[in-house]
Protein backbone atom coordinates (compact mmCIF):
# COMPACT_ATOMS: atom_id res chain seq x y z
CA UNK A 1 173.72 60.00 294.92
CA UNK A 2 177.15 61.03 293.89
CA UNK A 3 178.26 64.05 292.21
CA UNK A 4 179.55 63.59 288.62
CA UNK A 5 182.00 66.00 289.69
CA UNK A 6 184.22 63.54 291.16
CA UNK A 7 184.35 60.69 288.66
CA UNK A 8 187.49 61.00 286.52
CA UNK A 9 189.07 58.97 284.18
CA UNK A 10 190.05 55.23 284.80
CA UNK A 11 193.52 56.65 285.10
CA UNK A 12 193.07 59.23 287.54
CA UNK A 13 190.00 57.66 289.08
CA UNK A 14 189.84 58.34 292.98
CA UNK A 15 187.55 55.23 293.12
CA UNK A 16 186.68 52.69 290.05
CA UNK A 17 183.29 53.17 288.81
CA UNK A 18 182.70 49.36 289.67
CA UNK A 19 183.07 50.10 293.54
CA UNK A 20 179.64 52.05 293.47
CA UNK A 21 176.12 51.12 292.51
CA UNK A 22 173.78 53.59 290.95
CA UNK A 23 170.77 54.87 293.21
CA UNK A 24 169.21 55.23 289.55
CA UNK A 25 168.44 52.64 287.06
CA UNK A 26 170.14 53.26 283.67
CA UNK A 27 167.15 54.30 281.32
CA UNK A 28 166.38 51.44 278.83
CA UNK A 29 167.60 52.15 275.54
CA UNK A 30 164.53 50.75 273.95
CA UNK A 31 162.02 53.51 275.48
CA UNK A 32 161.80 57.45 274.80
CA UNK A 33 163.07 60.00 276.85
CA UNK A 34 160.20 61.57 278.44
CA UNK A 35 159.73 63.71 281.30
CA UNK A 36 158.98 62.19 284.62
CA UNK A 37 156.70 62.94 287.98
CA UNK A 38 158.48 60.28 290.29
CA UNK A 39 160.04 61.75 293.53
CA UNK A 40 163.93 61.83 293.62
CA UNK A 41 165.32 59.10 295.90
CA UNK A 42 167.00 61.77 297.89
CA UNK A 43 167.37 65.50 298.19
CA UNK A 44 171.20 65.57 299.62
CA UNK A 45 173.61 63.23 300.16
CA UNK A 46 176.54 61.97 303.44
CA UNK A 47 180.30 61.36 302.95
CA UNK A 48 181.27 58.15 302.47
CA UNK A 49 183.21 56.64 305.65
CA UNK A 50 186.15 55.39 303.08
CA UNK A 51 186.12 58.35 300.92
CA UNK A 52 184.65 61.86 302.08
CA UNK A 53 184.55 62.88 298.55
CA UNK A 54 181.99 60.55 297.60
CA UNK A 55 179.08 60.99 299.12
CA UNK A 56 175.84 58.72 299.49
CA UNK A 57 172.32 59.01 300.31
CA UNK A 58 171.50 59.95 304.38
CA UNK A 59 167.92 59.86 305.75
CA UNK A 60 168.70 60.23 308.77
CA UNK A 61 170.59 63.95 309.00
CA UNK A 62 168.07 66.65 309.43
CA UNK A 63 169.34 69.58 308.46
CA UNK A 64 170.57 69.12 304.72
CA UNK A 65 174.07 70.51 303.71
CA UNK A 66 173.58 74.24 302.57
CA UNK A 67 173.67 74.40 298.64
CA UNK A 68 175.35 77.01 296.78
CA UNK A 69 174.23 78.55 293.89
CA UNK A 70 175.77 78.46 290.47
CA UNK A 71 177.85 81.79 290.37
CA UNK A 72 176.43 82.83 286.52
CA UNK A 73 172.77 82.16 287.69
CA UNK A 74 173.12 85.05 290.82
CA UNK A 75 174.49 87.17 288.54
CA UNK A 76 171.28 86.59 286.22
CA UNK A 77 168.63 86.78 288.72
CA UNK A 78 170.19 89.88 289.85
CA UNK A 79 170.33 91.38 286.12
CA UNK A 80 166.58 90.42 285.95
CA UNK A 81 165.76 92.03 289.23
CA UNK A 82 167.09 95.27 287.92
CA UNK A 83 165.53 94.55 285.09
CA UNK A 84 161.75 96.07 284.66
CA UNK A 85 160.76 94.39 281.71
CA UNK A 86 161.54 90.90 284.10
CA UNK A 87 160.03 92.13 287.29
CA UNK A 88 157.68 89.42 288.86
CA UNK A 89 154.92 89.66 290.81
CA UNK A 90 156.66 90.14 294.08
CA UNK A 91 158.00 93.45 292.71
CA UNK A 92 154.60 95.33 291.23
CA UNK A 93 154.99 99.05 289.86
CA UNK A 94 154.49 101.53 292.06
CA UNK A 95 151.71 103.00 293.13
CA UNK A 96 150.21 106.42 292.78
CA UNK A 97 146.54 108.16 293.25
CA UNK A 98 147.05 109.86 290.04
CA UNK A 99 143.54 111.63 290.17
CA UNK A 100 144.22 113.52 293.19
CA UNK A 101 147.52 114.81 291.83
CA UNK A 102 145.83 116.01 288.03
CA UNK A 103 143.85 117.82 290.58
CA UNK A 104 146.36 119.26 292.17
CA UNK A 105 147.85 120.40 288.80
CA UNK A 106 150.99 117.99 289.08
CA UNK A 107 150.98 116.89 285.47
CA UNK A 108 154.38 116.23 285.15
CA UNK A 109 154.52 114.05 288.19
CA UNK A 110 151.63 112.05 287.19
CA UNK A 111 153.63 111.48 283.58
CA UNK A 112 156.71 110.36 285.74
CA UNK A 113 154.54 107.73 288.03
CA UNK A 114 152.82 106.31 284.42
CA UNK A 115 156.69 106.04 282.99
CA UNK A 116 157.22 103.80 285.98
CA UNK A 117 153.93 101.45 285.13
CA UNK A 118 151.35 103.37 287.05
CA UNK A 119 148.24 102.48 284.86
CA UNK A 120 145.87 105.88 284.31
CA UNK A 121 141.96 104.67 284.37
CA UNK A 122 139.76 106.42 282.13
CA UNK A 123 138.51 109.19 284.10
CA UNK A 124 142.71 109.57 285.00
CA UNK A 125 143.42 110.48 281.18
CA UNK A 126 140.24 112.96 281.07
CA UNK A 127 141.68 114.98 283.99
CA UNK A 128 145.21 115.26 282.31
CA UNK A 129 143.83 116.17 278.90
CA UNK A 130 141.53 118.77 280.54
CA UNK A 131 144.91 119.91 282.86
CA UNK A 132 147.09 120.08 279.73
CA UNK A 133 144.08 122.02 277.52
CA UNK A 134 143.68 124.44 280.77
CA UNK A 135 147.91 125.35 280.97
CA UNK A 136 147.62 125.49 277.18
CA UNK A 137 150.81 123.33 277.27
CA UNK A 138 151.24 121.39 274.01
CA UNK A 139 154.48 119.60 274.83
CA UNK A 140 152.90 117.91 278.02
CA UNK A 141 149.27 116.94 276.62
CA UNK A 142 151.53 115.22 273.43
CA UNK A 143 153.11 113.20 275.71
CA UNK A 144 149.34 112.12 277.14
CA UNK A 145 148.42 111.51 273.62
CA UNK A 146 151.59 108.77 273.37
CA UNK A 147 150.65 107.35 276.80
CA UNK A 148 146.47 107.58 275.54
CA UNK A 149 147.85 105.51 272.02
CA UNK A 150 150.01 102.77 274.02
CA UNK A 151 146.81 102.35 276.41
CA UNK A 152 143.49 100.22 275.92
CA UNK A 153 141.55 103.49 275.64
CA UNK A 154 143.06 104.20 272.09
CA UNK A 155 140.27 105.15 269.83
CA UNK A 156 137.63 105.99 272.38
CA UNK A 157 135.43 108.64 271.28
CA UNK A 158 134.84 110.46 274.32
CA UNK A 159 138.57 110.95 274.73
CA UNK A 160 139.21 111.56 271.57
CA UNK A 161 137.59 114.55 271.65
CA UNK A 162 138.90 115.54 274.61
CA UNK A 163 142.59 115.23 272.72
CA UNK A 164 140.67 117.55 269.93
CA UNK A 165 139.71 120.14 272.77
CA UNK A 166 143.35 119.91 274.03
CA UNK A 167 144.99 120.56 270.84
CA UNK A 168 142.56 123.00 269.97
CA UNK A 169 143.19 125.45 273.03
CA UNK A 170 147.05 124.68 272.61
CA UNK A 171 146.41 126.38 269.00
CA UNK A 172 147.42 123.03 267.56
CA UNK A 173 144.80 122.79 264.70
CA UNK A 174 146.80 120.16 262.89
CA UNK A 175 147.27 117.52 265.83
CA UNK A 176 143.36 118.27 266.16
CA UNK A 177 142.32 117.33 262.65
CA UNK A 178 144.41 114.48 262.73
CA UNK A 179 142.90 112.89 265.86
CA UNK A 180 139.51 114.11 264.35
CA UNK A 181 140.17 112.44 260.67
CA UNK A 182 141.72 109.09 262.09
CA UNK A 183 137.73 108.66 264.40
CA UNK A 184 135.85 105.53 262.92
CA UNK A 185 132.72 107.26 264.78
CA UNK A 186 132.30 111.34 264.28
CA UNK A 187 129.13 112.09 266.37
CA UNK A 188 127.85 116.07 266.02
CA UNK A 189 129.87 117.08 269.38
CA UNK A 190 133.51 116.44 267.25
CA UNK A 191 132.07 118.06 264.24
CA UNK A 192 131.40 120.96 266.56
CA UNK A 193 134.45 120.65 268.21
CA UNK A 194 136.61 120.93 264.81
CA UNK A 195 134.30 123.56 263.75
CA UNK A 196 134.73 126.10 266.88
CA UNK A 197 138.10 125.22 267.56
CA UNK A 198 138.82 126.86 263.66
CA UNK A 199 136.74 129.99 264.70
CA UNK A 200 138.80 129.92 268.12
CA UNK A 201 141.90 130.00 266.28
CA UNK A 202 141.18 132.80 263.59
CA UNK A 203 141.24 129.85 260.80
CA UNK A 204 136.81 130.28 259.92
CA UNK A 205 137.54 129.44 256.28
CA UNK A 206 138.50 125.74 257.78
CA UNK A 207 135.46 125.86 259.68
CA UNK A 208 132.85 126.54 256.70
CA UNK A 209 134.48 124.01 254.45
CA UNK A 210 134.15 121.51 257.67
CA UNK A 211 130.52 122.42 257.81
CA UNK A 212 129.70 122.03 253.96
CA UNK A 213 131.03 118.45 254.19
CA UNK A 214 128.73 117.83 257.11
CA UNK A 215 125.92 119.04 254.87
CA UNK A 216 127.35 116.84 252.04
CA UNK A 217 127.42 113.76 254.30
CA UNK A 218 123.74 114.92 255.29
CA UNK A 219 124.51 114.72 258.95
CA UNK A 220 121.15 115.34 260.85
CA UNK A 221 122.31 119.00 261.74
CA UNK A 222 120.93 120.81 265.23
CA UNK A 223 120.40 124.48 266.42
CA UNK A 224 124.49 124.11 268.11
CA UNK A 225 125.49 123.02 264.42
CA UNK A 226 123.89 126.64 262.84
CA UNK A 227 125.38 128.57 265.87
CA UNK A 228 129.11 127.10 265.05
CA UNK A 229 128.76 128.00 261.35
CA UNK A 230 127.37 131.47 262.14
CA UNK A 231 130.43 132.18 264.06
CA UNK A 232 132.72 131.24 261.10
CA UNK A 233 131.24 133.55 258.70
CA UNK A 234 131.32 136.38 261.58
CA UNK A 235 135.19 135.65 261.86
CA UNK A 236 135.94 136.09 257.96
CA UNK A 237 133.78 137.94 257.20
CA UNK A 238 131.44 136.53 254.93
CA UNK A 239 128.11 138.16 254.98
CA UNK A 240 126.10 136.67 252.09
CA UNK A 241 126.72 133.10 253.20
CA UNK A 242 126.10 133.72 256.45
CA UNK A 243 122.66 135.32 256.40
CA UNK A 244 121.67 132.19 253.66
CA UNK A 245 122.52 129.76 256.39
CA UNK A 246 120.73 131.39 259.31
CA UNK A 247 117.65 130.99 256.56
CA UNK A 248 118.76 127.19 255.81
CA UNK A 249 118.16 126.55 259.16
CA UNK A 250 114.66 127.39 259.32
CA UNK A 251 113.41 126.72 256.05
CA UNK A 252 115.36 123.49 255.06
CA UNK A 253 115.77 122.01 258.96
CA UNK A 254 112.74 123.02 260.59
CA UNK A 255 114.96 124.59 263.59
CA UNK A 256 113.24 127.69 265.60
CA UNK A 257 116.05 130.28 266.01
CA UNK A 258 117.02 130.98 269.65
CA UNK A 259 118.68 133.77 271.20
CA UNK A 260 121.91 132.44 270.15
CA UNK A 261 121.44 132.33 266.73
CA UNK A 262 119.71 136.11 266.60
CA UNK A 263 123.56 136.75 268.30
CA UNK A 264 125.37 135.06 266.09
CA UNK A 265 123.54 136.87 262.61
CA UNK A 266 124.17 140.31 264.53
CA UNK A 267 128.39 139.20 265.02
CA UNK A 268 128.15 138.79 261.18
CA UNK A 269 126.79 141.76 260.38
CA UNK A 270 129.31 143.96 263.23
CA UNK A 271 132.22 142.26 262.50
CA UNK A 272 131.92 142.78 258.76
CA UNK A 273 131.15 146.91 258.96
CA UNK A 274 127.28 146.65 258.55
CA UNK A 275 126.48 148.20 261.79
CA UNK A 276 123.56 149.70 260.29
CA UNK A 277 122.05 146.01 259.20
CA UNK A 278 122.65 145.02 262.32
CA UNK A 279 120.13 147.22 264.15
CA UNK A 280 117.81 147.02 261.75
CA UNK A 281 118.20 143.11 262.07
CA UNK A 282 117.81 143.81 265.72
CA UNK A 283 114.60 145.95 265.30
CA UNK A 284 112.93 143.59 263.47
CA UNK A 285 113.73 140.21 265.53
CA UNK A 286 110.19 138.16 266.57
CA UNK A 287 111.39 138.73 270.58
CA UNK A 288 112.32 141.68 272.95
CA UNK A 289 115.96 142.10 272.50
CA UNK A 290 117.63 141.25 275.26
CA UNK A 291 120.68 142.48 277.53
CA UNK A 292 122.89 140.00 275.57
CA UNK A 293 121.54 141.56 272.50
CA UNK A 294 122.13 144.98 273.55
CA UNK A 295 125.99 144.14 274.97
CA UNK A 296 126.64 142.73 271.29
CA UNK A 297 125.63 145.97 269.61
CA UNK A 298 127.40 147.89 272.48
CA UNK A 299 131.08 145.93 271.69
CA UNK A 300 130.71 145.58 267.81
CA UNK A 301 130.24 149.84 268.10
CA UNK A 302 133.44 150.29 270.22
CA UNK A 303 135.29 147.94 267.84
CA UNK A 304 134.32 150.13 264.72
CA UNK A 305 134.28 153.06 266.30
CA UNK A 306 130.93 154.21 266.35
CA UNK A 307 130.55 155.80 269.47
CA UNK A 308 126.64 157.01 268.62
CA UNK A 309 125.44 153.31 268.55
CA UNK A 310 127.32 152.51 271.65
CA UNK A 311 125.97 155.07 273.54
CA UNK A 312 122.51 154.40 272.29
CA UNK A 313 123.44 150.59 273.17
CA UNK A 314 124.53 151.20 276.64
CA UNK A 315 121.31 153.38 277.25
CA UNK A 316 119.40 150.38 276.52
CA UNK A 317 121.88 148.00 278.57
CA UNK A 318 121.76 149.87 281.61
CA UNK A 319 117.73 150.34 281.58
CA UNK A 320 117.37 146.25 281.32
CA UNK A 321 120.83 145.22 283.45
CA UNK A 322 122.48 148.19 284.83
CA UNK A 323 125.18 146.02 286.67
CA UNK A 324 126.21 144.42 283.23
CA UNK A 325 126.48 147.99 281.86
CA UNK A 326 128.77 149.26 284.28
CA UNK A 327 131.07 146.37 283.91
CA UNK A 328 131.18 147.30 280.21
CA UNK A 329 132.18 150.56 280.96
CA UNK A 330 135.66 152.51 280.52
CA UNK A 331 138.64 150.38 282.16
CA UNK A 332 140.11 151.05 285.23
CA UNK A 333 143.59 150.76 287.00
CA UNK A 334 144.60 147.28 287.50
CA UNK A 335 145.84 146.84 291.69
CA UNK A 336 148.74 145.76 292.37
CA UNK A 337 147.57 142.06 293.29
CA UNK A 338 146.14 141.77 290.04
CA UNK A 339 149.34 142.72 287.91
CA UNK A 340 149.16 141.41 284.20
CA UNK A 341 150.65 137.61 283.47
CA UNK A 342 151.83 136.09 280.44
CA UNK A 343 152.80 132.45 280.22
CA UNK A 344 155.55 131.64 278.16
CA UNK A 345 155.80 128.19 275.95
CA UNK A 346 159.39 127.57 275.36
CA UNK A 347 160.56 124.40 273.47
CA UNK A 348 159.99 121.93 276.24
CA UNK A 349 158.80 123.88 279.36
CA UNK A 350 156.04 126.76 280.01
CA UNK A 351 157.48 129.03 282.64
CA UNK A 352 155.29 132.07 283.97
CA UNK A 353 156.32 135.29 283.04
CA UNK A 354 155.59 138.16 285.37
CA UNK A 355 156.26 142.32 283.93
CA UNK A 356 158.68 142.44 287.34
CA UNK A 357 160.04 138.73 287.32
CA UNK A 358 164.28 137.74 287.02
CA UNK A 359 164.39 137.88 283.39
CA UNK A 360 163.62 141.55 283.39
CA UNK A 361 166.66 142.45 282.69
CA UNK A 362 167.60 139.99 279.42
CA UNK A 363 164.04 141.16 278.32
CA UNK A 364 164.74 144.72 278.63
CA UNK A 365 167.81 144.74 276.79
CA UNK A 366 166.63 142.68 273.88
CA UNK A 367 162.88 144.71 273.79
CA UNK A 368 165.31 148.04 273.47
CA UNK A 369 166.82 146.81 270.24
CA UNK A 370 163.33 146.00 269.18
CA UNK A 371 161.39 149.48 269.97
CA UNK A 372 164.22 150.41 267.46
CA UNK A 373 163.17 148.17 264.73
CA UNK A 374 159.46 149.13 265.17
CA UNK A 375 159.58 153.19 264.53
CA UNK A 376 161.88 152.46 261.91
CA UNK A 377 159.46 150.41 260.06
CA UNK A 378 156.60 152.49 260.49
CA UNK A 379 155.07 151.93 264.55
CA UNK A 380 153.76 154.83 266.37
CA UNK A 381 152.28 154.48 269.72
CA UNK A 382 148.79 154.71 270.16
CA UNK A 383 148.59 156.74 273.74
CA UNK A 384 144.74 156.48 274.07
CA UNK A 385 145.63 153.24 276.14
CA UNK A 386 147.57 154.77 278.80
CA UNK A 387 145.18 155.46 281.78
CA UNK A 388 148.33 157.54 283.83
CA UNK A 389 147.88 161.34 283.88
CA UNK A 390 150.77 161.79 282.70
CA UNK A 391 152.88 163.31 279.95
CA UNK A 392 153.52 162.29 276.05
CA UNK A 393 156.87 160.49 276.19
CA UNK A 394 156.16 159.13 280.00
CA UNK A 395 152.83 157.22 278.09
CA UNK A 396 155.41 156.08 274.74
CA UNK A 397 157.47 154.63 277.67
CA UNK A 398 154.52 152.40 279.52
CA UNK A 399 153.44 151.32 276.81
CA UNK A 400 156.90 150.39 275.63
CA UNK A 401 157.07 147.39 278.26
CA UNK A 402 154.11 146.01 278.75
CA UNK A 403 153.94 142.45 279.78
CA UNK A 404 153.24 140.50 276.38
CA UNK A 405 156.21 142.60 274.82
CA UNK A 406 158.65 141.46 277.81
CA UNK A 407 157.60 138.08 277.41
CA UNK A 408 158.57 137.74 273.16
CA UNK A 409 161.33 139.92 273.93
CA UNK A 410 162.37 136.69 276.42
CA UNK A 411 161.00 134.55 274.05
CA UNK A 412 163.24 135.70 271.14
CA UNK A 413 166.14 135.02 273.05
CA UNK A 414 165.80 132.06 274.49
CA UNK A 415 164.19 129.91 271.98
CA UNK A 416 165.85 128.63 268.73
CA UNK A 417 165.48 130.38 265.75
CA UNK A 418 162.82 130.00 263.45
CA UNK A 419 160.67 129.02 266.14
CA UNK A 420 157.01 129.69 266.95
CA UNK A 421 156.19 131.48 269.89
CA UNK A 422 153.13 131.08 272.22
CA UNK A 423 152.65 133.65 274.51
CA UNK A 424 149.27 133.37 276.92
CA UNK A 425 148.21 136.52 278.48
CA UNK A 426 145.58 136.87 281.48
CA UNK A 427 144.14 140.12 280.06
CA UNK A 428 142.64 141.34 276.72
CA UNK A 429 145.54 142.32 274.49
CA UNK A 430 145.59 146.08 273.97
CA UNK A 431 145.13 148.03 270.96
CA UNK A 432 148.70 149.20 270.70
CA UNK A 433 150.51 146.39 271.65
CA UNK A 434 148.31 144.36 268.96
CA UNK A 435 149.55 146.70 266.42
CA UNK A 436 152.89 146.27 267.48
CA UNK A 437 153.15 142.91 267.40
CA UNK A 438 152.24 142.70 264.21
CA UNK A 439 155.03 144.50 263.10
CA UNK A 440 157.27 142.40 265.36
CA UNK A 441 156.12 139.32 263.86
CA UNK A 442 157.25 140.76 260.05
CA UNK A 443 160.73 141.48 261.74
CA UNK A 444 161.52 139.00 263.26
CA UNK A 445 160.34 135.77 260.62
CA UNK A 446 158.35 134.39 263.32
CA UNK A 447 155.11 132.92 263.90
CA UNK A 448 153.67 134.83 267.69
CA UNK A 449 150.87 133.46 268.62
CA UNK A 450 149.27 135.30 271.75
CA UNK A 451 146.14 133.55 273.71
CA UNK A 452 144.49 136.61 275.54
CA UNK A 453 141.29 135.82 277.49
CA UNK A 454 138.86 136.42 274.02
CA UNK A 455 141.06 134.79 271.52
CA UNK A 456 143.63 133.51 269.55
CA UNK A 457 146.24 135.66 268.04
CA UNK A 458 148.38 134.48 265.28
CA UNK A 459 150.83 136.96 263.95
CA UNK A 460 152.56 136.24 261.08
CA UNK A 461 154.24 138.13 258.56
CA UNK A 462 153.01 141.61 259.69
CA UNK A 463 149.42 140.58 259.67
CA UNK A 464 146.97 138.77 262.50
CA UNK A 465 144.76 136.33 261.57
CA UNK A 466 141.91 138.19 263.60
CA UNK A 467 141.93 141.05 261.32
CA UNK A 468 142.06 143.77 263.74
CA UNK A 469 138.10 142.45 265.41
CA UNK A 470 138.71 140.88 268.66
């Protein structure tokens, strides 16, 4: 076999193209080019004994000449081995138990091993969505959602509602009614899902128009469907439609009324004033009330102020479930282990925000300017929710810095303008500090939204969309 290489023109020809014979037939002109199975006559060749530099078949060396490669085709198979989008099978992604760290809470590293080609199973993506909905962190369970759309899961029911659930404890009702519009197959669960998550998020009106067009669409509606819709008219207030449902339910579906609903007519009635109504309503209910009854009455009192029906309430609490009443009665000092959290959502992070934590002193400096702001447009503390023995201005001062205000006071400063702020507290929000935020929210042009452990809080514009009942 000899190497074109080496064959030159007659003029410069090292050897005349006469002095060698081919080790290959010329192909016939007459018949196509086609590809061929034979076995080459030879895999390497000798130097010649007249001329080293042409070289000629050898069967009888054993160890071949070493062949070197062209120099652009190492640089290419290196290029494509640094390449991931031309890795072969000899170089597979790597390789993670990604269920054990979702349980763990490592949602971030889990997103870093699928960005390398880890592939999340089904029950993988269930865990993170549930993860994400649990830290209340919308920028991490949107990045799930673009993994969940780029996988072979996209569309599934079951995780689509857990993406609904997600969004809808992130306070993202949008991203939830888009994943619930875009669902080829709506069974009563995502209807629910849609429904509560508007009642979770202070947003009932939603929620009853969501409810009519189930009614429209003449959905075959159960006892969980009446106790959703109850609880939008109890958070907007809306009496009259309300108590006609709770009779729909009965007379036009044939469905018994439980404990739940009874619960859910007596919210409507407290959270709209008509306290009075409401034990009536209770009097005259087909079954004993019961301690859940009773601790109803007992909260909707305190929230309106009616300290006669709460008494009367407790009385009745404590002689069926005396435990449950003293856990309902007057709070006490928090210890020290248990001091109050807030999380923080900035723009791409959620960072944990402790009342004695390093930012105390940026949070300080910017909440001073705001205490400012607030008496001058009208805020006055409300002392009754200082515990302390102590005196007047020492109570205006605690309540001053309390651990949701430290946290928007951070917030304010180290978020871009404009911006909404989540804030997530471990606690139920207090009376004064509700008021104040309010006002905060008008002075500052910002959307605050505050996840206690009851509710959503959306302040905006000097008002909260809980109207003043959580």
């Amino acid at each position: 076999m000899v190497s074109l290489a080496t064959i030159r023109s007659p003029t410069s020809s090292i050897v005349s193209p006469t002095h060698f014979n081919p080790l290959i037939q010329p192909h016939p002109p007459h018949l196509p080019l086609k590809p061929t199975i034979h076995t080459p006559l030879c895999t390497y060749s000798a130097p010649n004994s007249t001329n080293p530099k042409i070289h000629r078949p050898n069967k009888t060396q054993k160890n071949p000449p070493t062949k070197q490669p062209f120099p652009h085709k190492t640089k290419l198979d290196t290029q494509n081995k640094n390449n991931p989008f031309h890795q072969n099978s000899s170089n597979p992604p790597p390789s993670a138990n990604l269920v054990a760290l979702c349980r763990e809470g490592k949602v971030e590293e889990v997103l870093e091993f699928m960005s390398q080609g880890v592939l999340a199973d089904y029950f993988t993506y269930e865990i993170l969505l549930d993860s994400c909905g649990s830290m209340q962190s919308v920028e991490l369970g949107k990045r799930v959602h673009q993994f969940l759309i780029r996988s072979n899961y996209n569309g599934d029911v079951g995780l689509s509602r857990k993406l609904m659930e997600m969004y809808v404890k992130c306070g993202c009702m949008r991203d939830a009614r888009r994943v619930f519009d875009r669902l080829r197959e709506r069974g009563l669960g995502c209807w629910h899902c849609m429904i509560n998550g508007y009642v979770d998020n202070e947003q009932g009106s939603d929620g009853l128009a969501l409810f009519e067009q189930m009614r429209k669409e003449e959905l075959r509606l159960d006892g969980d469907s009446f106790v959703t819709v109850l609880s939008a008219c109890a958070s907007v207030g809306a009496v009259e439609e309300g108590l006609m449902y709770f009779r729909l339910m009965e007379d036009e579906y044939g469905i018994v009324p439980g404990i739940e609903h009874y619960l859910g007519v007596i919210e409507v009635l407290g959270k709209a004033g008509h306290l009075d109504e409401a034990m009536e309503f209770v009097e005259n209910v087909p079954i004993d009330p019961t301690a859940e009854i009773w601790e109803a009455l007992s909260s909707l009192a305190r929230m309106q102020g009616n300290v006669e029906l709460e008494d009367r309430a407790e009385e009745l609490l404590a002689a069926l479930e005396p435990s449950r009443a003293m856990a309902n009665g007057p709070p006490t000092l928090l210890p020290k282990k248990h001091s109050p959290d807030n999380m923080l959502e900035g723009k791409n992070r959620v960072g944990e925000y402790r009342s004695m934590n390093s930012y105390k002193e940026d949070a300080y400096g910017n909440l001073k300017g705001l205490n400012g702001q607030l008496r001058e447009a009208g805020y006055v503390p409300d002392t009754r929710y200082v515990l302390h023995d102590i005196d007047q201005e020492a109570k205006e001062q605690a309540l001053m810095y309390h651990s949701e205000r430290l946290a928007i006071a951070y917030g304010l400063i180290s978020t871009p303008a404009r911006t909404t702020l989540r804030i997530i507290k471990n606690l139920r929000i207090c009376g004064d500090c509700h008021n104040a935020i309010k006002i905060m929210s008008k002075i500052v042009g910002r959307e605050l939204i505050v996840r206690d452990n009851k509710r959503f809080h959306h302040f905006k514009d000097g008002r909260c969309s809980c109207r003043d009942y959580w």
